[in-house]
Protein backbone atom coordinates (compact mmCIF):
# COMPACT_ATOMS: atom_id res chain seq x y z
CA UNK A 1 64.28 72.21 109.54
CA UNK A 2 65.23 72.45 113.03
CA UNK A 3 63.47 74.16 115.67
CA UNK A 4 66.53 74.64 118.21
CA UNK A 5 67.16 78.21 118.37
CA UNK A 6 71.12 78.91 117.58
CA UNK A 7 73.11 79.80 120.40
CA UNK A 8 75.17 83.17 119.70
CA UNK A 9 78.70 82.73 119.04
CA UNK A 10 80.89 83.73 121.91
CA UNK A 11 83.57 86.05 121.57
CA UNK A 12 87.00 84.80 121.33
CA UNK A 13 89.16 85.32 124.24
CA UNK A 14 91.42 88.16 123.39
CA UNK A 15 95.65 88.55 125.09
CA UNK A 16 96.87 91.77 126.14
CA UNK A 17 100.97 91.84 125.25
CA UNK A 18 103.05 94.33 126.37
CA UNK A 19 103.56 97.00 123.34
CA UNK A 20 106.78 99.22 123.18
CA UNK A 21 106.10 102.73 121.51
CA UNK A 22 107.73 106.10 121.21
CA UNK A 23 105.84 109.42 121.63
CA UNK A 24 106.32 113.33 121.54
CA UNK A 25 104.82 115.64 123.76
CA UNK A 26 103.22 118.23 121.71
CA UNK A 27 105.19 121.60 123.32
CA UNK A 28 104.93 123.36 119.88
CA UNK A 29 101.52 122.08 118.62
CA UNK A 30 99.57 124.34 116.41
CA UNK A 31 98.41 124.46 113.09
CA UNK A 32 100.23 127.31 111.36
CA UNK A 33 99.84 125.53 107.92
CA UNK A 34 97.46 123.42 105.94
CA UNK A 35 98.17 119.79 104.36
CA UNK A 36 95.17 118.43 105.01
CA UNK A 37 91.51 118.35 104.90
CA UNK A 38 91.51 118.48 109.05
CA UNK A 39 93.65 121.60 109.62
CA UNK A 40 92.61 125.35 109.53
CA UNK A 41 95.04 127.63 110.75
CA UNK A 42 92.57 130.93 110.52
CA UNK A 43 91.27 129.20 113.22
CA UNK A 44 92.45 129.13 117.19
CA UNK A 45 94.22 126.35 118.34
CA UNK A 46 94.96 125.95 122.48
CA UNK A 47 98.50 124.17 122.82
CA UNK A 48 98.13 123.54 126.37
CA UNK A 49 94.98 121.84 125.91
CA UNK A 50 96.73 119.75 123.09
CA UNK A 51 99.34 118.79 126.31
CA UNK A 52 96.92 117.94 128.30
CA UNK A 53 94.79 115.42 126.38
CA UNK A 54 97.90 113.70 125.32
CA UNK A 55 98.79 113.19 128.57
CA UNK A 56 95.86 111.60 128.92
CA UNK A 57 96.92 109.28 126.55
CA UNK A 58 100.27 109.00 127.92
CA UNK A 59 98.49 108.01 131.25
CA UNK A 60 96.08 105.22 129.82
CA UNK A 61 99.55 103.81 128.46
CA UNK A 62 101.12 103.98 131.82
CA UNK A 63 98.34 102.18 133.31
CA UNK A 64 98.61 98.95 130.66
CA UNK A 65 102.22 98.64 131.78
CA UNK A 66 103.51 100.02 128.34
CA UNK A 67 106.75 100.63 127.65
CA UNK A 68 107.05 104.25 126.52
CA UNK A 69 110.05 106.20 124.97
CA UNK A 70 109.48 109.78 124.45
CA UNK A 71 111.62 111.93 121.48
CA UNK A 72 112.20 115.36 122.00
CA UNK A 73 109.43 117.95 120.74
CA UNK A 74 111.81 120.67 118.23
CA UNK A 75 110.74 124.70 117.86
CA UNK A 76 109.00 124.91 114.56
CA UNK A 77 107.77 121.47 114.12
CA UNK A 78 104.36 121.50 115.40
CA UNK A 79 103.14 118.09 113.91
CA UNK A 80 106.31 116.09 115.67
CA UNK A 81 103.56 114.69 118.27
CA UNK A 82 102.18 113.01 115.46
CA UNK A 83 105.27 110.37 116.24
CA UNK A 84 103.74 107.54 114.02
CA UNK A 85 104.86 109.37 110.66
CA UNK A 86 108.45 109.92 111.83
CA UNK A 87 109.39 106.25 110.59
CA UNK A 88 108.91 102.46 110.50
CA UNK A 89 110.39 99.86 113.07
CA UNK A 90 110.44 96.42 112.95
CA UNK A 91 113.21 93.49 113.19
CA UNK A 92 115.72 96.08 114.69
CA UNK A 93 115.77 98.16 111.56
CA UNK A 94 113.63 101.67 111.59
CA UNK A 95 113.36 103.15 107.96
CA UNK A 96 112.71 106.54 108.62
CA UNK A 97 110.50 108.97 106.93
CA UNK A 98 110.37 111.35 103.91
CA UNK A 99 107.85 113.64 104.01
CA UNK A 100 105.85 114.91 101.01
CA UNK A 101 104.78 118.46 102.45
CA UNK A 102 108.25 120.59 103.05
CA UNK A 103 106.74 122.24 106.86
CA UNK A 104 107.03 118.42 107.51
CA UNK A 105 110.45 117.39 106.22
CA UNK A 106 112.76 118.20 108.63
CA UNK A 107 111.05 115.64 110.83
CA UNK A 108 112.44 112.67 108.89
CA UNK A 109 116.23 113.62 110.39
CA UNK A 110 115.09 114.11 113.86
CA UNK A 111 113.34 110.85 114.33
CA UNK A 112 116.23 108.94 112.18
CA UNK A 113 118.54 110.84 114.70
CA UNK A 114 116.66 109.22 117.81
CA UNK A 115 116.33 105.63 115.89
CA UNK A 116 120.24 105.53 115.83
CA UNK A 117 120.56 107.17 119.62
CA UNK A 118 117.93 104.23 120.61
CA UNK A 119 120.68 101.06 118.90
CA UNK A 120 118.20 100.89 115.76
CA UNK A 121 120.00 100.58 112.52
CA UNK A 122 118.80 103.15 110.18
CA UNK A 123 117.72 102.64 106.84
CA UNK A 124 117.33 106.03 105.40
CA UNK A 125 114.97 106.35 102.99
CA UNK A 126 115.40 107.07 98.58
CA UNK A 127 111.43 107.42 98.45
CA UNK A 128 108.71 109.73 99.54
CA UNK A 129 107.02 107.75 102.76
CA UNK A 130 105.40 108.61 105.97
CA UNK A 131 106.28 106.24 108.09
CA UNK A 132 103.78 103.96 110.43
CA UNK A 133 100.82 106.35 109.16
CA UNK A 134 101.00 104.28 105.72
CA UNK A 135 102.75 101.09 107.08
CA UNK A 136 101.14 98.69 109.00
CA UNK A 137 102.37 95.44 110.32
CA UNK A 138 99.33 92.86 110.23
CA UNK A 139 100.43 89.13 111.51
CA UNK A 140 103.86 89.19 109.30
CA UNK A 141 103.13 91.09 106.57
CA UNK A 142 103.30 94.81 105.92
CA UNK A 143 100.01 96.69 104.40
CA UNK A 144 101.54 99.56 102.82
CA UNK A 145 99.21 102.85 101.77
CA UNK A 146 99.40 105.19 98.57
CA UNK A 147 97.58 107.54 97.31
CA UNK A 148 98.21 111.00 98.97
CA UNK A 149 101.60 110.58 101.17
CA UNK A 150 103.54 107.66 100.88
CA UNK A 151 104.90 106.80 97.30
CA UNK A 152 104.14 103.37 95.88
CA UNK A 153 107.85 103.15 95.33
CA UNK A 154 108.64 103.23 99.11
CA UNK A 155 106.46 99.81 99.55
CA UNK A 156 109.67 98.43 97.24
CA UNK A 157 112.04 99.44 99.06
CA UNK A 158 110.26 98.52 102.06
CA UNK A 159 110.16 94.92 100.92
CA UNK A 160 114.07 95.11 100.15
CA UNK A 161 114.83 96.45 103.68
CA UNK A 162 112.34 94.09 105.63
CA UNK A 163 112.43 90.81 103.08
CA UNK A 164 108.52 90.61 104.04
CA UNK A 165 105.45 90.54 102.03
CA UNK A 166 104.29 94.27 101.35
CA UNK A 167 100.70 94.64 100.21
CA UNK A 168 99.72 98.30 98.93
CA UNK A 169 96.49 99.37 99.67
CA UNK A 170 95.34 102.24 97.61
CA UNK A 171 93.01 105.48 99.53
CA UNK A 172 91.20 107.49 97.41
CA UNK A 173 89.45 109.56 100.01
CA UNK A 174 91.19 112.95 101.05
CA UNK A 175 90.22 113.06 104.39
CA UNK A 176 91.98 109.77 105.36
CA UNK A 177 95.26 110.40 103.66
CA UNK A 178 97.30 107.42 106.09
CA UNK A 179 96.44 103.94 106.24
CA UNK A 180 96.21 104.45 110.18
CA UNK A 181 93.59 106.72 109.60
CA UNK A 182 91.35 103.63 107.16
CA UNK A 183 92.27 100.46 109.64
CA UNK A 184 93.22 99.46 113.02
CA UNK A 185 95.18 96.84 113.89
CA UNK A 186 93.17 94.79 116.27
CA UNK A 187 95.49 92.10 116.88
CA UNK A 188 99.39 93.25 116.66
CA UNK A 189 100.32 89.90 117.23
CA UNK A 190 98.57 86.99 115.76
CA UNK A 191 95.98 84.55 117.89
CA UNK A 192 96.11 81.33 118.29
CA UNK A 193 94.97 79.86 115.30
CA UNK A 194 98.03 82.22 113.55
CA UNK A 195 95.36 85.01 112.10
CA UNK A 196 94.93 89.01 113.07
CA UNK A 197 91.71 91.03 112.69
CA UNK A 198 91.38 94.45 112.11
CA UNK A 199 88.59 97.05 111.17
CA UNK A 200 88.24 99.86 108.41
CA UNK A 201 86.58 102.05 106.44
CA UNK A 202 85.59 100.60 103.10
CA UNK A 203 85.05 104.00 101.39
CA UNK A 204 88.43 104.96 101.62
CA UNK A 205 89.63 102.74 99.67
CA UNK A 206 89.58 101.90 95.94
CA UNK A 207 87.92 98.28 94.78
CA UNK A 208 90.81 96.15 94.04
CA UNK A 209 92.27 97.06 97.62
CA UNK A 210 88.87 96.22 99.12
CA UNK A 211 89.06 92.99 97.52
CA UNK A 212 91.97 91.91 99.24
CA UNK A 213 91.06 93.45 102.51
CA UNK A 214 87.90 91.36 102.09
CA UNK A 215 89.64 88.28 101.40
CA UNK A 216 92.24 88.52 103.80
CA UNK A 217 90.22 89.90 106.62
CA UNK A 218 86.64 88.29 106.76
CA UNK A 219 85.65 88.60 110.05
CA UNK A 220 86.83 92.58 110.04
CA UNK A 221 84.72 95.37 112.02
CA UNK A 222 83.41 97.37 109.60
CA UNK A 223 83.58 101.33 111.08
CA UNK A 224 80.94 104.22 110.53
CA UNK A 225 81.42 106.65 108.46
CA UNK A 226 80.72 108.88 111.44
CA UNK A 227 83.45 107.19 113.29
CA UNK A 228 85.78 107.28 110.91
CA UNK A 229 84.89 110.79 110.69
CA UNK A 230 86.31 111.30 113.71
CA UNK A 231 89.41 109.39 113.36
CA UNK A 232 87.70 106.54 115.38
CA UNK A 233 89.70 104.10 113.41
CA UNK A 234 93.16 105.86 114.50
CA UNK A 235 93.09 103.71 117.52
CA UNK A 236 96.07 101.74 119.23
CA UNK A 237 95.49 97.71 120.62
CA UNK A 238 97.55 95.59 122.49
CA UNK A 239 95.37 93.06 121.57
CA UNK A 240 92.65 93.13 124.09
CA UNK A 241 92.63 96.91 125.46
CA UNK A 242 91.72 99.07 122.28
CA UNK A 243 92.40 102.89 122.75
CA UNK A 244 90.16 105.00 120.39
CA UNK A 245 88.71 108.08 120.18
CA UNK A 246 86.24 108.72 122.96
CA UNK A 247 83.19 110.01 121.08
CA UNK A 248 83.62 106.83 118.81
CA UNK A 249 80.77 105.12 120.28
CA UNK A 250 79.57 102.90 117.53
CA UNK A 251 83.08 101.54 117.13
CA UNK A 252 82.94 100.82 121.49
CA UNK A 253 80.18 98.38 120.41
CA UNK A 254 81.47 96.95 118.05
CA UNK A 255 85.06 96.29 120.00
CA UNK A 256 82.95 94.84 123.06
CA UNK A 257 81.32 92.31 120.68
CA UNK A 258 84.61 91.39 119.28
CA UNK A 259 85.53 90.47 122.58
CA UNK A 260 88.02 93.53 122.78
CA UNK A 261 88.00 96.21 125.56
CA UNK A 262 87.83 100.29 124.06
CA UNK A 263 89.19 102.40 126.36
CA UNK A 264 88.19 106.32 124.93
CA UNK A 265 90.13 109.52 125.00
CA UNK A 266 89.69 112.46 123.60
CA UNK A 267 92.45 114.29 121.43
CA UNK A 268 89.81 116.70 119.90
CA UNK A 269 92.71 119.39 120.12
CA UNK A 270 95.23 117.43 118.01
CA UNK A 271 92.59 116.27 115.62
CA UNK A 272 92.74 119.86 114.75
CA UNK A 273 95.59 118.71 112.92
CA UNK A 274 94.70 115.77 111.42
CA UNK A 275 95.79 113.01 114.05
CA UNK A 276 94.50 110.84 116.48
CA UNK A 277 95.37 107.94 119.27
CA UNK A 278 97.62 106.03 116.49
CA UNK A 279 98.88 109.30 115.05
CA UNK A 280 100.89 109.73 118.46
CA UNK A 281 101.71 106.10 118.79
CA UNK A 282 105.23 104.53 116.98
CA UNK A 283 105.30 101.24 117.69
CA UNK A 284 108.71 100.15 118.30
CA UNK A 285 108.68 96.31 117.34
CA UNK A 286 111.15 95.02 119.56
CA UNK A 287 113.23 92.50 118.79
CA UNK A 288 112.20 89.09 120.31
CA UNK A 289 107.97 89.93 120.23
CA UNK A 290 105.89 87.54 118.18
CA UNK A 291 106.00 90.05 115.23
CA UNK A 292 109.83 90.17 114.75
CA UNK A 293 111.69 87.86 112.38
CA UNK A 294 115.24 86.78 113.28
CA UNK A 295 117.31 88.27 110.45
């Protein structure tokens, strides 16, 4: 046996690319209604707080030279900053949403109604889906959530819109009803070597979708429970700057030993209604990034 102590394995070097993303600026945030464990509406919400902290956000963005559309908020539709559920973009195609809960449902129009505006070719939807909350584009394959929102039957007719591998992930835990709320995408476009990391919650989801998470993903951050609890996970990367929830301080760690850089913010008012860094963040795909397929 060898005496030579092991040296500890450096971090890989991790590439910031410029990410293209469309946001809303919560004008009519509050939580009037209940469709989730997160929201109480007998209590007070503070809408210009809710502003505030997401222009926060909207300022960390600036600052990593994003490229940053912005919808227009609509009376009566207090969870449109929550822009990531209004659809999915990728190879010039956005298949927009179709929400379960009706106080959400006229959000699926609006966004399909900026998707066209923006040159996007629309691909309206047959199924119940929620957009980038339960889609998630990992290297080139979509990871596609069920369970509370999106129908199983949307990740087939995501795979006929996209022609791309769709794996469905199942959640079984109520208070993490998206996928974006379970794992973050580390790396939205692949290293070196061809592979993306991400991190997640493994009690949110059900064995058999563990087992392929632990297959395909074996060098994944595992998160907290108590940062998860805190939508810690809900966190947006351009591969080397990681934007997370600012009390997630376990999940810090664990970035900076990736070799990643967490940048914290706090949303605390909009995680009054369920969302977090990734809940305000649609990622736009543009054609011509690493992740886009000619088609």
């Amino acid at each position: 046996m060898s005496n030579t102590a092991t040296e500890p394995q450096a971090a890989p070097a991790r590439v910031a690319t410029k990410r293209t993303i469309l946001m809303c600026k919560p004008t009519h945030y509050t939580v009037s209604y209940r469709i989730n464990p997160w929201m109480h509406p007998e209590e007070p919400t503070d809408t210009s707080k809710a502003v505030e902290q997401w222009q926060s956000l909207v300022d960390v963005y600036e600052q990593l030279g994003f490229d940053i559309s912005y919808i227009e908020p609509i009376e009566g539709l207090p969870d449109m900053v929550y822009a990531a559920n209004g659809g999915f973009v990728l190879d010039g195609v956005a298949y927009g949403a179709k929400f379960q809960y009706p106080e959400r449902q006229p959000e699926g129009p609006a966004y399909m109604d900026w998707f066209r505006s923006a040159g996007l070719t629309v691909a309206e939807p047959r199924e119940t889906n929620e957009g980038e909350g339960d889609f998630l584009l990992i290297g080139d394959t979509i990871f596609a959530g069920t369970g509370f929102r999106s129908d199983s039957t949307s990740h087939e007719e995501l795979a006929e819109i996209y022609g791309r591998e769709v794996v469905t992930l199942k959640l079984i835990n109520p208070s993490f009803y998206h996928l974006d709320t379970a794992i973050a995408v580390l790396d939205p476009e692949p290293d070196a070597s061809g592979r993306s990391n991400i991190a997640y919650l493994e009690s949110a989801f059900d064995e058999p979708s563990l087992a392929i998470l632990r297959e395909r993903f074996p060098d994944a951050i595992i998160a907290t429970e108590e940062d998860a609890a805190i939508l810690g996970l809900n966190s947006y990367s351009d591969g080397y700057n990681v934007v997370i929830a600012s009390r997630a301080v376990r999940f810090a760690e664990q970035l900076r030993e990736k070799g990643y850089n967490p940048i914290g913010v706090d949303l605390s008012e909009l995680l009054l209604g369920g969302g977090g860094v990734k809940c305000c963040t649609l990622d736009l795909h543009p054609v011509g990034t690493g992740t886009s397929v000619a088609r």
